[in-house]
N, C-alpha and C. Protein backbone atom coordinates (compact mmCIF):
# COMPACT_ATOMS: atom_id res chain seq x y z
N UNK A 1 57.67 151.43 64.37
CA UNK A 1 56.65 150.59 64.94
C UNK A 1 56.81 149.18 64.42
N UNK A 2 56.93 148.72 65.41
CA UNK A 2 56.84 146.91 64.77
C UNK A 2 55.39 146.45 64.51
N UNK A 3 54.93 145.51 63.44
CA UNK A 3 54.01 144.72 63.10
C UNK A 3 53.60 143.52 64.33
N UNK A 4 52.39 143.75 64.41
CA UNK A 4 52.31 142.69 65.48
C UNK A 4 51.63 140.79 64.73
N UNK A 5 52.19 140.36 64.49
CA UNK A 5 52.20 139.07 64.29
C UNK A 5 51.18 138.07 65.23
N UNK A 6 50.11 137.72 64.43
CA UNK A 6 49.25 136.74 65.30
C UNK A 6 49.45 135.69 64.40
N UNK A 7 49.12 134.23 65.25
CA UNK A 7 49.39 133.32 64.96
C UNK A 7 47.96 132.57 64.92
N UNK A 8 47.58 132.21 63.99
CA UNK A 8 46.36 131.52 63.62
C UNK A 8 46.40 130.04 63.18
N UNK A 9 45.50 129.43 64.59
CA UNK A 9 45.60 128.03 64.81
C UNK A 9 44.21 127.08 64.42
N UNK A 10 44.03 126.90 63.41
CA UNK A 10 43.39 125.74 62.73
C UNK A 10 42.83 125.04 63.25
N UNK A 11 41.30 124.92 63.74
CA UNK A 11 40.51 123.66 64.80
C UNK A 11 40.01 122.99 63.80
N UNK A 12 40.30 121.87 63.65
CA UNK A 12 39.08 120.63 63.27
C UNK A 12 37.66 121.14 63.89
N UNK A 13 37.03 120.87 62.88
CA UNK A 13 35.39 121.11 63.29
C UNK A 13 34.66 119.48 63.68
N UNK A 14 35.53 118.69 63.33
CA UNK A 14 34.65 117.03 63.97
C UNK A 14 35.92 117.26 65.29
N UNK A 15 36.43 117.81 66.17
CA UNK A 15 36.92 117.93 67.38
C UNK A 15 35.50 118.88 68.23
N UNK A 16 35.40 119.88 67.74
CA UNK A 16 34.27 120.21 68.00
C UNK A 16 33.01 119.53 68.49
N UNK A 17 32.60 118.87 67.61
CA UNK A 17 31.35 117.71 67.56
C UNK A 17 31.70 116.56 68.33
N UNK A 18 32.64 116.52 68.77
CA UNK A 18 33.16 115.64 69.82
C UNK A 18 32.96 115.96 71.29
N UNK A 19 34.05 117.13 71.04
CA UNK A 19 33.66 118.06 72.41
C UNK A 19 32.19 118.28 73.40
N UNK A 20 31.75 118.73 72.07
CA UNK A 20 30.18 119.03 72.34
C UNK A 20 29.43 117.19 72.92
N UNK A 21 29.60 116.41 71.92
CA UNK A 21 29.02 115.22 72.84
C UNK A 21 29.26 114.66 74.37
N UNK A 22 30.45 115.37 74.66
CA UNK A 22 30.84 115.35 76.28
C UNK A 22 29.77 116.46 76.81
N UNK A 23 29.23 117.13 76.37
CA UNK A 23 28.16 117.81 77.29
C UNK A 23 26.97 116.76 77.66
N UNK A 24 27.21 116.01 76.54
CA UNK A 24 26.12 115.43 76.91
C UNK A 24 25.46 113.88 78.21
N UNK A 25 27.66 113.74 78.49
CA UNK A 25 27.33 112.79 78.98
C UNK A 25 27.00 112.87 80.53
N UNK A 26 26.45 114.29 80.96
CA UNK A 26 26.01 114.25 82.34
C UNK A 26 24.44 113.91 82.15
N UNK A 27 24.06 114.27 80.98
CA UNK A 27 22.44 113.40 81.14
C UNK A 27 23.09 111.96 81.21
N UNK A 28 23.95 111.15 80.19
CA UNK A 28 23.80 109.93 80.21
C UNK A 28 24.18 109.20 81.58
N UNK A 29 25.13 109.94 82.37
CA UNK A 29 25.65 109.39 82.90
C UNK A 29 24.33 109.34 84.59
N UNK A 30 23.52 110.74 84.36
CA UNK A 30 22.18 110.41 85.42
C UNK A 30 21.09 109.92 84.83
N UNK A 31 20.91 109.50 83.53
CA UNK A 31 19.81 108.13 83.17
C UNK A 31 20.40 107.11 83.23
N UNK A 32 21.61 106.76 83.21
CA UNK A 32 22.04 105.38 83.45
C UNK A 32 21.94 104.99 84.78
N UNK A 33 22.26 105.75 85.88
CA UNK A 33 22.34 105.39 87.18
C UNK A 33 21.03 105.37 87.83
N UNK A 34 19.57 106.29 87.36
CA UNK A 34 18.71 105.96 87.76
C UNK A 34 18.20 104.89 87.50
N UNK A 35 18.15 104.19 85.79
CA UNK A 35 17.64 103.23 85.12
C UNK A 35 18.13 101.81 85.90
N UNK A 36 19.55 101.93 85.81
CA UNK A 36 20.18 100.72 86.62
C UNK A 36 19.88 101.14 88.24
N UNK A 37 19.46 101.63 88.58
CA UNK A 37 18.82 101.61 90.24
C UNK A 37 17.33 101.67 90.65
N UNK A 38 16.58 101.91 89.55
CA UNK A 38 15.20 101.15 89.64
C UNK A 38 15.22 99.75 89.34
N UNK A 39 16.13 99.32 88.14
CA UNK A 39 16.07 98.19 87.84
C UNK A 39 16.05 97.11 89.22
N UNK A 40 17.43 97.43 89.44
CA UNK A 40 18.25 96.82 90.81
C UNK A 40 16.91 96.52 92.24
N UNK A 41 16.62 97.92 92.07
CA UNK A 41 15.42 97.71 93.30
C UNK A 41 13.73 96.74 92.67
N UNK A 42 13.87 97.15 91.48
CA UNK A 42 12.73 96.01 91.19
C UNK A 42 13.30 94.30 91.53
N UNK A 43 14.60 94.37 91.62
CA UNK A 43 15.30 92.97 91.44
C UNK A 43 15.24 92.71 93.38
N UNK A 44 15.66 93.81 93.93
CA UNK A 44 15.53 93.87 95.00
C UNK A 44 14.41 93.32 95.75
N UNK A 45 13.09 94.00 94.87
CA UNK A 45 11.99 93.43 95.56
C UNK A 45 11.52 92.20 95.44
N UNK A 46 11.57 91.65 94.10
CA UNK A 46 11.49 90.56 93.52
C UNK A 46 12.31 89.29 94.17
N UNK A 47 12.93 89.16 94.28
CA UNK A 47 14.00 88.50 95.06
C UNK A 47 14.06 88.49 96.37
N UNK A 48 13.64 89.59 97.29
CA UNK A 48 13.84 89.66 98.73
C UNK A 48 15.18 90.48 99.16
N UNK A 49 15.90 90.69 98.50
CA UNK A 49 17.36 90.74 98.84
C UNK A 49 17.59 92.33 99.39
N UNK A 50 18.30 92.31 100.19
CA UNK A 50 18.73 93.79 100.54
C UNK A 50 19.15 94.37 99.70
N UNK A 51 19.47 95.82 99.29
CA UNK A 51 19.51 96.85 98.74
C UNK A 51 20.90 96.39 98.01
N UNK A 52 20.83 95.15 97.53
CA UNK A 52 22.51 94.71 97.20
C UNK A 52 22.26 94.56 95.51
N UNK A 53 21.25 94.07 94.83
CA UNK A 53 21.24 94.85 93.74
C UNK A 53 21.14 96.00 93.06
N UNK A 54 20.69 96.53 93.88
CA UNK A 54 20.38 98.27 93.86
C UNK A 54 21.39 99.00 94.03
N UNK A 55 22.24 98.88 94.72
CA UNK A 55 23.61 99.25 94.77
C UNK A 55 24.41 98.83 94.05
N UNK A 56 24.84 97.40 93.64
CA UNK A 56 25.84 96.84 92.46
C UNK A 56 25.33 97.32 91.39
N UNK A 57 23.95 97.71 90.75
CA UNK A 57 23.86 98.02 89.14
C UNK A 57 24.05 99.72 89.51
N UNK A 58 23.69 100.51 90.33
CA UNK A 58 24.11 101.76 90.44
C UNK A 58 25.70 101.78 90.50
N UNK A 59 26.40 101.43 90.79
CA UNK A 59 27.73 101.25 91.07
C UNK A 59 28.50 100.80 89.61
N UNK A 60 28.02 100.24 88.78
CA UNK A 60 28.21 99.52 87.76
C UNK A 60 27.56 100.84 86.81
N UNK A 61 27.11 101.21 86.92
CA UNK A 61 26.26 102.02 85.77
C UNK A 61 27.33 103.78 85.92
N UNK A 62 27.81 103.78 86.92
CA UNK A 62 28.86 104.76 87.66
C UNK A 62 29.77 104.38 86.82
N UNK A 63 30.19 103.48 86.92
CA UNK A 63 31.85 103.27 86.62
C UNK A 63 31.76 103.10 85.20
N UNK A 64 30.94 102.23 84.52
CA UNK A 64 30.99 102.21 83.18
C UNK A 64 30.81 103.63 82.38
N UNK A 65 30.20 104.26 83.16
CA UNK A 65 30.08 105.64 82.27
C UNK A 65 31.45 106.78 82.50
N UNK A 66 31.95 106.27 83.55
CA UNK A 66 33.32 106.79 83.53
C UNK A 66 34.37 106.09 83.00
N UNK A 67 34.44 105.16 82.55
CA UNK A 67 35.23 104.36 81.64
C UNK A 67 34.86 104.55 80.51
N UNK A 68 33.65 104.99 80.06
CA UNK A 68 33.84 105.60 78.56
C UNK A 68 33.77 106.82 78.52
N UNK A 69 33.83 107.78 79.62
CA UNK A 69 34.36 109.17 79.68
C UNK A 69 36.00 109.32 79.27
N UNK A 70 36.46 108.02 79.94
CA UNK A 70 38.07 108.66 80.37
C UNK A 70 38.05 108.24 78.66
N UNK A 71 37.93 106.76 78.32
CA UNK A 71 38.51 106.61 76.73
C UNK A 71 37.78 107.70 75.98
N UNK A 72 36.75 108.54 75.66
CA UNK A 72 36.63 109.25 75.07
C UNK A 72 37.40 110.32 74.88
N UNK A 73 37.64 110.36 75.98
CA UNK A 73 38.99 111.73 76.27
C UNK A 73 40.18 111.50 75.78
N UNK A 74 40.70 110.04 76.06
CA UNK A 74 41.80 109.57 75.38
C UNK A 74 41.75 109.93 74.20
N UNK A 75 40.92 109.17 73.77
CA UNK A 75 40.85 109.67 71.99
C UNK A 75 41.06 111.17 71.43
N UNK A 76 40.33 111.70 72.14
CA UNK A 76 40.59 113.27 71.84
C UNK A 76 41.88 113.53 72.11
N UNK A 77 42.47 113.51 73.10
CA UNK A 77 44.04 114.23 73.30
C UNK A 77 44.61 113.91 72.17
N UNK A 78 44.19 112.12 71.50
CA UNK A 78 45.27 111.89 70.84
C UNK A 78 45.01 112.82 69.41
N UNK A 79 44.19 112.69 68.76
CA UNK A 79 43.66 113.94 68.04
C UNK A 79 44.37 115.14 68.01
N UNK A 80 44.13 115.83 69.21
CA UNK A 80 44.41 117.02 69.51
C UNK A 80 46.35 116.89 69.10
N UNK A 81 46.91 116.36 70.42
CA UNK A 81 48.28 116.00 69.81
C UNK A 81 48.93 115.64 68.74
N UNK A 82 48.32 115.59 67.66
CA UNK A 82 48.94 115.44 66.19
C UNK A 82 49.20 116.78 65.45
């Protein structure tokens, strides 16, 4: 009978605590877009203007939170890859 050989792989526990803060960024990422789209529409009303602030800070509040999704991730791979 041969011995069966497992291979035991070592996690960082602050990779973990990392990980886990990406759960969190689907709240941030739907309080940011509401916050910046009430804002926008208070600006909206205030101003007169069509739904064009209301849309640029929702749009803006979108993308910025996916630009610190993707670099967060960056960071991690690089982590991970060492």
């Amino acid at each position: 009978m041969s011995a069966i050989k497992r291979r035991i792989y070592r996690v960082n526990p602050e990779l973990f605590r990392e990980i886990i803060m990406f759960s969190a960024w689907g709240f941030a990422l739907a309080l940011a877009s509401f916050l910046f789209l009430w804002i926008g529409k208070l600006l909206d009303d205030l101003l007169g203007t069509s739904p064009k602030f209301m849309l640029g800070l929702f749009s803006l509040a979108i993308i910025g939170c996916f630009v610190e999704l993707y670099q967060g991730t960056l960071k991690i791979l690089k982590k991970i890859s060492r």
